[in-house]
Every structure is written in structure tokens, then in C-alpha cells.
N, C-alpha and C. Protein backbone atom coordinates (compact mmCIF):
# COMPACT_ATOMS: atom_id res chain seq x y z
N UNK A 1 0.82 -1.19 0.00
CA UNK A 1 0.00 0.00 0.00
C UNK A 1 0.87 1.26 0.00
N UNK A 2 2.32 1.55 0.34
CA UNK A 2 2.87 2.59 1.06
C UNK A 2 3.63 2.51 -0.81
N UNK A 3 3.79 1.37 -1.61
CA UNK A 3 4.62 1.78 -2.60
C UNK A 3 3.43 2.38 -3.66
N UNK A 4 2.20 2.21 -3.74
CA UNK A 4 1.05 2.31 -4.41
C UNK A 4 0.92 3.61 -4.46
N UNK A 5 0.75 4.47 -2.91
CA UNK A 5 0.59 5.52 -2.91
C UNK A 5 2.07 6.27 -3.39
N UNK A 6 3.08 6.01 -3.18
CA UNK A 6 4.08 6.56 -3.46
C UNK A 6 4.35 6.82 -5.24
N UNK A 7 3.74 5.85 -5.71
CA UNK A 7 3.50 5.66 -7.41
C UNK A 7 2.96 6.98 -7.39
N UNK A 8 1.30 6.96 -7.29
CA UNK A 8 0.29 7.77 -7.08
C UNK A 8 0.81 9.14 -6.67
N UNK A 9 1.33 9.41 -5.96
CA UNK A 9 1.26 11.08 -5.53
C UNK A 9 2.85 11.29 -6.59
N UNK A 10 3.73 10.36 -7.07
CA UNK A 10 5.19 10.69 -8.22
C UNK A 10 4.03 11.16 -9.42
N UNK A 11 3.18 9.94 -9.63
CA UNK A 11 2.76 10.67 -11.14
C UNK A 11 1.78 12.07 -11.34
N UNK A 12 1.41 12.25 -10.22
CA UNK A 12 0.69 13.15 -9.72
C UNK A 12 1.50 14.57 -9.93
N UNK A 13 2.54 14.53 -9.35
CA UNK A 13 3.48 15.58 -9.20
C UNK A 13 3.82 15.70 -10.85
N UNK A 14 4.37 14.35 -11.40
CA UNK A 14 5.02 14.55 -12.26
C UNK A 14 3.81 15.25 -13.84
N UNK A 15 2.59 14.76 -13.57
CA UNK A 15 1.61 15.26 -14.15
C UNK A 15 1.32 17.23 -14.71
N UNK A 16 1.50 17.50 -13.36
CA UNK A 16 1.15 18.67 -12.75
C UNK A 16 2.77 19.40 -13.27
N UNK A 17 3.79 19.04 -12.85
CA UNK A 17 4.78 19.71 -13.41
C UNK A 17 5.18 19.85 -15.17
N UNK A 18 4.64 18.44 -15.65
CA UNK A 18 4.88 19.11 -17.51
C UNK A 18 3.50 19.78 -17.66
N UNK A 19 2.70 20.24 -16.98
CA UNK A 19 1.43 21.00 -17.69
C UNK A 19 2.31 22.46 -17.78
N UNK A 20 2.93 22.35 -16.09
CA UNK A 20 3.51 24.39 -15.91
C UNK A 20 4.62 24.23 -16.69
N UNK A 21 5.46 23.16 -17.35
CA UNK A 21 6.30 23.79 -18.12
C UNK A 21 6.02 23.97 -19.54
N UNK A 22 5.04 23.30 -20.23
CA UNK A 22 4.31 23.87 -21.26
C UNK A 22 3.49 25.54 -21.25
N UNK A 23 3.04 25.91 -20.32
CA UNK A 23 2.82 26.95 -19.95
C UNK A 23 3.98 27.83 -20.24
N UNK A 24 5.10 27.54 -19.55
CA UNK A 24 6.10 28.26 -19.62
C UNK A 24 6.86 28.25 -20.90
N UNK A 25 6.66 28.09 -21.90
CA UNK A 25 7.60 28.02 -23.21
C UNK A 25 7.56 29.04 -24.24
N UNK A 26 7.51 30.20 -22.82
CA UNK A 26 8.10 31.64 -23.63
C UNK A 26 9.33 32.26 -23.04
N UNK A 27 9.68 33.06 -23.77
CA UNK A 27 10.71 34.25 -23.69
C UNK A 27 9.81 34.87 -22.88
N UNK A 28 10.99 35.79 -21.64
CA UNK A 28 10.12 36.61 -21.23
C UNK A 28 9.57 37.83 -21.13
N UNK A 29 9.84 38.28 -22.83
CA UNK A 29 8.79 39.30 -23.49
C UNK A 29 8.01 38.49 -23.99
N UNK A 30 7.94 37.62 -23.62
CA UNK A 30 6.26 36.80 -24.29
C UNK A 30 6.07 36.00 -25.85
N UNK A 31 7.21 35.82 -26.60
CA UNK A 31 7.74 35.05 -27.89
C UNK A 31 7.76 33.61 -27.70
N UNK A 32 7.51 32.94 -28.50
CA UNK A 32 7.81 31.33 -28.12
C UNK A 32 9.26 30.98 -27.91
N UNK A 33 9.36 30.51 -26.98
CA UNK A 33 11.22 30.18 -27.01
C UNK A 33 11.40 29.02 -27.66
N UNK A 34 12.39 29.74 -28.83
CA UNK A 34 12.99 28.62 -30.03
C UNK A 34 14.24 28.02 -29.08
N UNK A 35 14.61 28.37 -28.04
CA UNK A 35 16.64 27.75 -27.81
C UNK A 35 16.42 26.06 -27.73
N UNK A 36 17.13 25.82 -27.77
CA UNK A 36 17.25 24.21 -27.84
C UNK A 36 18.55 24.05 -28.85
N UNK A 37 18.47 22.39 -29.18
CA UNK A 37 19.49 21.96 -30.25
C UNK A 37 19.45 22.21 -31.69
N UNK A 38 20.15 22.70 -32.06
CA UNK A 38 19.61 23.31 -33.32
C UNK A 38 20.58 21.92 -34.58
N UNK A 39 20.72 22.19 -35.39
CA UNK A 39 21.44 21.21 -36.42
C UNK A 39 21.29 21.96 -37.55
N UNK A 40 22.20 21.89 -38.75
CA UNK A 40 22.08 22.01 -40.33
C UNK A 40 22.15 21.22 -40.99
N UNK A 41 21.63 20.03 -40.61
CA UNK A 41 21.45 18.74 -41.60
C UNK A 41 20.00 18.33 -41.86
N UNK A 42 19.58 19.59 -42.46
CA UNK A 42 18.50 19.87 -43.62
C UNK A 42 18.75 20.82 -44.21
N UNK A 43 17.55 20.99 -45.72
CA UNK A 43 17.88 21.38 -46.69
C UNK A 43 16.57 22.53 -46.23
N UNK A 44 15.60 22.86 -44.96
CA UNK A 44 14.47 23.42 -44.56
C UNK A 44 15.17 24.51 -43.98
N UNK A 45 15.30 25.62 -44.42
CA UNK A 45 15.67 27.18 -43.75
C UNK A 45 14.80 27.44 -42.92
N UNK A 46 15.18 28.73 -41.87
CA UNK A 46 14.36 28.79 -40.86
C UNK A 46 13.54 29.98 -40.96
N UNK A 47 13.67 30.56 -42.38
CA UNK A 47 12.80 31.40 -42.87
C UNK A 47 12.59 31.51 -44.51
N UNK A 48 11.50 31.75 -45.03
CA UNK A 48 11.23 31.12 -46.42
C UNK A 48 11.22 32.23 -47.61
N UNK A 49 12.16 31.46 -48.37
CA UNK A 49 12.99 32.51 -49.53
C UNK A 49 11.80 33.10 -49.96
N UNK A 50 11.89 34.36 -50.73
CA UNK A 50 11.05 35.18 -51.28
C UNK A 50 11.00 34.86 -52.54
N UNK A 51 11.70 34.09 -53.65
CA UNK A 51 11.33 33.62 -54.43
C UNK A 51 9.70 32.54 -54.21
N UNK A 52 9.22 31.89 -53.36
CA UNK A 52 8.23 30.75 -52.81
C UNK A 52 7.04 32.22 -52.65
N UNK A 53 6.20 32.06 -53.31
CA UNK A 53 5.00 33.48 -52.67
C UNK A 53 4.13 32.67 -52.08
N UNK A 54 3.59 31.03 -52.49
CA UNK A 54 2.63 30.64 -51.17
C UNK A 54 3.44 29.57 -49.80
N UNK A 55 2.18 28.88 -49.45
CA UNK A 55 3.04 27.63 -48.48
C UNK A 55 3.15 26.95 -49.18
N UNK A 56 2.71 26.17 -49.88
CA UNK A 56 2.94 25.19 -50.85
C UNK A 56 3.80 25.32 -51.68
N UNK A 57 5.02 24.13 -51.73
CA UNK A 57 6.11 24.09 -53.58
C UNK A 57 5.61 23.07 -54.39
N UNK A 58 5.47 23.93 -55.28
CA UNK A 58 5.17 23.23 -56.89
C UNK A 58 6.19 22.34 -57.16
N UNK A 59 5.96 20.73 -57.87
CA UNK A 59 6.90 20.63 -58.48
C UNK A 59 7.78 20.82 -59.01
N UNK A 60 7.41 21.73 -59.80
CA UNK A 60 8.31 22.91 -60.79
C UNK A 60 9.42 23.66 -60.23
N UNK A 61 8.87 23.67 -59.04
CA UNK A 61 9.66 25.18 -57.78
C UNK A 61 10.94 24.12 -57.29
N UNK A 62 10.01 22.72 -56.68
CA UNK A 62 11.15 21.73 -55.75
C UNK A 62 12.25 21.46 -57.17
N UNK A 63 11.46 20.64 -58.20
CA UNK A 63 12.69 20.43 -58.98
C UNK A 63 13.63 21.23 -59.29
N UNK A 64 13.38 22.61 -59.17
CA UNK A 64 14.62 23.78 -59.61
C UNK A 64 15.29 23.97 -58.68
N UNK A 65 14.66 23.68 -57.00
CA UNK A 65 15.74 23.87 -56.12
C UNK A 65 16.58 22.61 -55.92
N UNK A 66 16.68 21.65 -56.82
CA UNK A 66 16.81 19.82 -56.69
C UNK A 66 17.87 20.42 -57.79
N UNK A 67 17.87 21.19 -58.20
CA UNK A 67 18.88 21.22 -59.58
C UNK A 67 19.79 22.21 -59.36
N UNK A 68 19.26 23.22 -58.74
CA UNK A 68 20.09 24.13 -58.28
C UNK A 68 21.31 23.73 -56.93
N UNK A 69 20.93 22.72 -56.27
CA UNK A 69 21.68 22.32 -55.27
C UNK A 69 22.49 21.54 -55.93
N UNK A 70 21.85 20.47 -56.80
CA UNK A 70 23.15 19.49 -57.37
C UNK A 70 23.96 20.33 -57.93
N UNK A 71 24.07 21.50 -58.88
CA UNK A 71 24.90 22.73 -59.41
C UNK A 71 25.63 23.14 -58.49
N UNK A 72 25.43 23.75 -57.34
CA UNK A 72 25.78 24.57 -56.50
C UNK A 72 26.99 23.22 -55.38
N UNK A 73 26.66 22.18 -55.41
CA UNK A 73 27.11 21.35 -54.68
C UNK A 73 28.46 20.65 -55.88
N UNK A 74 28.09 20.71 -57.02
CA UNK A 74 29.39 20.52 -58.24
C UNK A 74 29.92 21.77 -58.29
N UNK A 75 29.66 22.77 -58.17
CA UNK A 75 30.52 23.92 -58.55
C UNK A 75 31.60 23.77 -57.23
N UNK A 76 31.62 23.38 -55.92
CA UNK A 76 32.14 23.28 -55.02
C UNK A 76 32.91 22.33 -55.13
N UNK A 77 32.66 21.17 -55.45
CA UNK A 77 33.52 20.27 -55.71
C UNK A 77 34.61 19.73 -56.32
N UNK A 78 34.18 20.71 -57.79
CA UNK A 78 35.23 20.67 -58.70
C UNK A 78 34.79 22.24 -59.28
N UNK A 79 35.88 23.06 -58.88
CA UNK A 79 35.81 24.55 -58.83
C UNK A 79 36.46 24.84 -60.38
N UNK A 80 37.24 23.83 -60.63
CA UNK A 80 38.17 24.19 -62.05
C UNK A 80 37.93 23.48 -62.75
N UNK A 81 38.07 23.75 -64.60
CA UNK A 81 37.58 22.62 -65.11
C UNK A 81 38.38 21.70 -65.71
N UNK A 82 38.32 20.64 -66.32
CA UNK A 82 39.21 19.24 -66.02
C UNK A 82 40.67 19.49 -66.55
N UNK A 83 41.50 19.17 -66.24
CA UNK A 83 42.98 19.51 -66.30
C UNK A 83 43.61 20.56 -65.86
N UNK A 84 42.70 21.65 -65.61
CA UNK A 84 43.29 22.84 -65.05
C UNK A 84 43.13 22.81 -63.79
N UNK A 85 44.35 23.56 -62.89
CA UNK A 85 44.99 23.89 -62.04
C UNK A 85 45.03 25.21 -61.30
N UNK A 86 45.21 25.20 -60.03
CA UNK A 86 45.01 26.88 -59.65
C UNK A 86 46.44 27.24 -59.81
N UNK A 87 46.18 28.44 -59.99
CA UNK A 87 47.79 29.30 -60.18
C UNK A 87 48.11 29.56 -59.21
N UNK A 88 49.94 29.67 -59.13
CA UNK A 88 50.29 30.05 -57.92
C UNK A 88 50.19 31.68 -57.20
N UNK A 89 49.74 31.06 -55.78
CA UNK A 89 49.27 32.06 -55.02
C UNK A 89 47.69 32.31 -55.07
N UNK A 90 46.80 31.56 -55.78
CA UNK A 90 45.85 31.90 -55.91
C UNK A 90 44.93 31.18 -55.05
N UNK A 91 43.47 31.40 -54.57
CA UNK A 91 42.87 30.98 -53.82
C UNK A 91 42.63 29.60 -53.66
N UNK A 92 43.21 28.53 -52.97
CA UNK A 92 42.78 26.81 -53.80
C UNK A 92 41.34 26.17 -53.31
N UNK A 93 40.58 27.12 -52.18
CA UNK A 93 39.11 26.78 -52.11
C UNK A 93 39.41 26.62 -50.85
N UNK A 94 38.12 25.67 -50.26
CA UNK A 94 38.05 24.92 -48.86
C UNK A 94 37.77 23.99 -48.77
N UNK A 95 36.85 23.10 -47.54
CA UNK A 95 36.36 22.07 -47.60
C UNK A 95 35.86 21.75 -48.92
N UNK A 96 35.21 20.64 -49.16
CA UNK A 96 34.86 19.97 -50.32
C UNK A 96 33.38 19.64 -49.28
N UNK A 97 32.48 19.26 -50.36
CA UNK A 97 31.24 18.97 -49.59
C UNK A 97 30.78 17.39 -49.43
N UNK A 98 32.36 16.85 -48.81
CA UNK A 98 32.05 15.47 -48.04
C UNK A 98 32.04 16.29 -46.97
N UNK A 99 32.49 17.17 -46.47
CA UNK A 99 32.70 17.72 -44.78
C UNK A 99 31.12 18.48 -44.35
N UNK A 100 30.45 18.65 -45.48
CA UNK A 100 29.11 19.47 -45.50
C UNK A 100 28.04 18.60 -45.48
N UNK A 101 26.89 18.79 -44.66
CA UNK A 101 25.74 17.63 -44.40
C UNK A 101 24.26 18.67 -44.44
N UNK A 102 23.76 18.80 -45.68
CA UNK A 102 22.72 19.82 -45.79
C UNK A 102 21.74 19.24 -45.71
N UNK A 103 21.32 17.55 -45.92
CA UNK A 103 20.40 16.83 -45.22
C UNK A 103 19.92 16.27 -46.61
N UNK A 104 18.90 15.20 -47.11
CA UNK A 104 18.70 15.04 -48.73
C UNK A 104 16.99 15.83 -48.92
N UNK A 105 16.54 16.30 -48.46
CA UNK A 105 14.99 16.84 -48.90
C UNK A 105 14.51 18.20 -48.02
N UNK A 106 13.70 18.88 -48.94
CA UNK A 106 13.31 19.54 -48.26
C UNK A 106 11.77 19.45 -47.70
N UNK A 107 11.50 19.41 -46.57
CA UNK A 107 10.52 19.18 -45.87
C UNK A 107 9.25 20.27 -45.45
């Protein structure tokens, strides 16, 4: 009986405490608080390009940004074109985008 009630008044408590911290999941000027873990392994920005005018992407829209990334992700990769070489002193790039994880879709 003494572990029953002891169940009973934990879930009780524990009940009652995620209600007030849902309550609480503002800034305190009153904004939803975004902090947490953030990541860049997606291709979903955290605010939506002005090219997009509704919520919805058209086929048309996703496939151009599906084409534009594979472009943008070869231009990085291979910056020069085949046999040529950077000159000396000149900029030789950076990472390559095995070190880059932009995620495969946009959601």
C-alpha cells in the first residue's frame, strides 16, 4: 500500500509539473522560445525565400531547387575545369562537400 501511494502522488506531481512547463515556453517578453538543439542537416531554412509566394512548392519550384543544389554542390567540388589547375598564389578553395551535411529533402 505505502509503494502504491508513493506511485500515485510521483505521477501526480510529475503530471502537474509538464502541464507548468508547457505553460512556460516563452521568452520573457512573451515570444515562443525557439533555444534548444539546433542542427544544419537539412535542406528546410528557418525562414522562407522570397522567391516561394505561397506555403505550398510546386513541383516545378522543388525540382529547380533539386537542380540548383546538385549545381551549387558541383561547382564546389570541382571549382576548375578538367585539367586545369590553380595558379600560384591563388585561392585553392576549402572544404569539399564530403565535410558538408545539408540533409537530402526539403521538408
Amino acid at each position: 500500500m505505502k509503494n502504491l501511494s508513493k506511485i500515485l502522488l510521483f505521477s501526480l506531481v510529475s503530471n502537474f509539473t509538464c502541464l507548468s512547463a508547457e505553460e512556460d515556453m516563452k521568452t520573457w517578453f512573451g515570444d515562443p522560445d525557439l533555444q534548444g538543439v539546433w542542427t544544419n542537416a537539412s535542406l528546410t531554412t528557418l525562414e522562407r525565400p522570397d522567391e516561394y509566394e505561397s506555403l505550398l512548392v510546386t513541383e516545378e519550384e522543388a525540382n529547380r531547387a533539386a537542380t540548383f543544389s546538385a549545381e551549387f554542390t558541383d561547382a564546389i567540388d570541382n571549382p576548375y575545369e578538367e585539367g586545369e589547375t590553380p595558379k600560384a598564389g591563388e585561392n585553392v578553395g576549402g572544404y569539399n562537400t564530403a565535410w558538408m551535411d545539408p540533409g537530402t529533402k526539403t521538408i
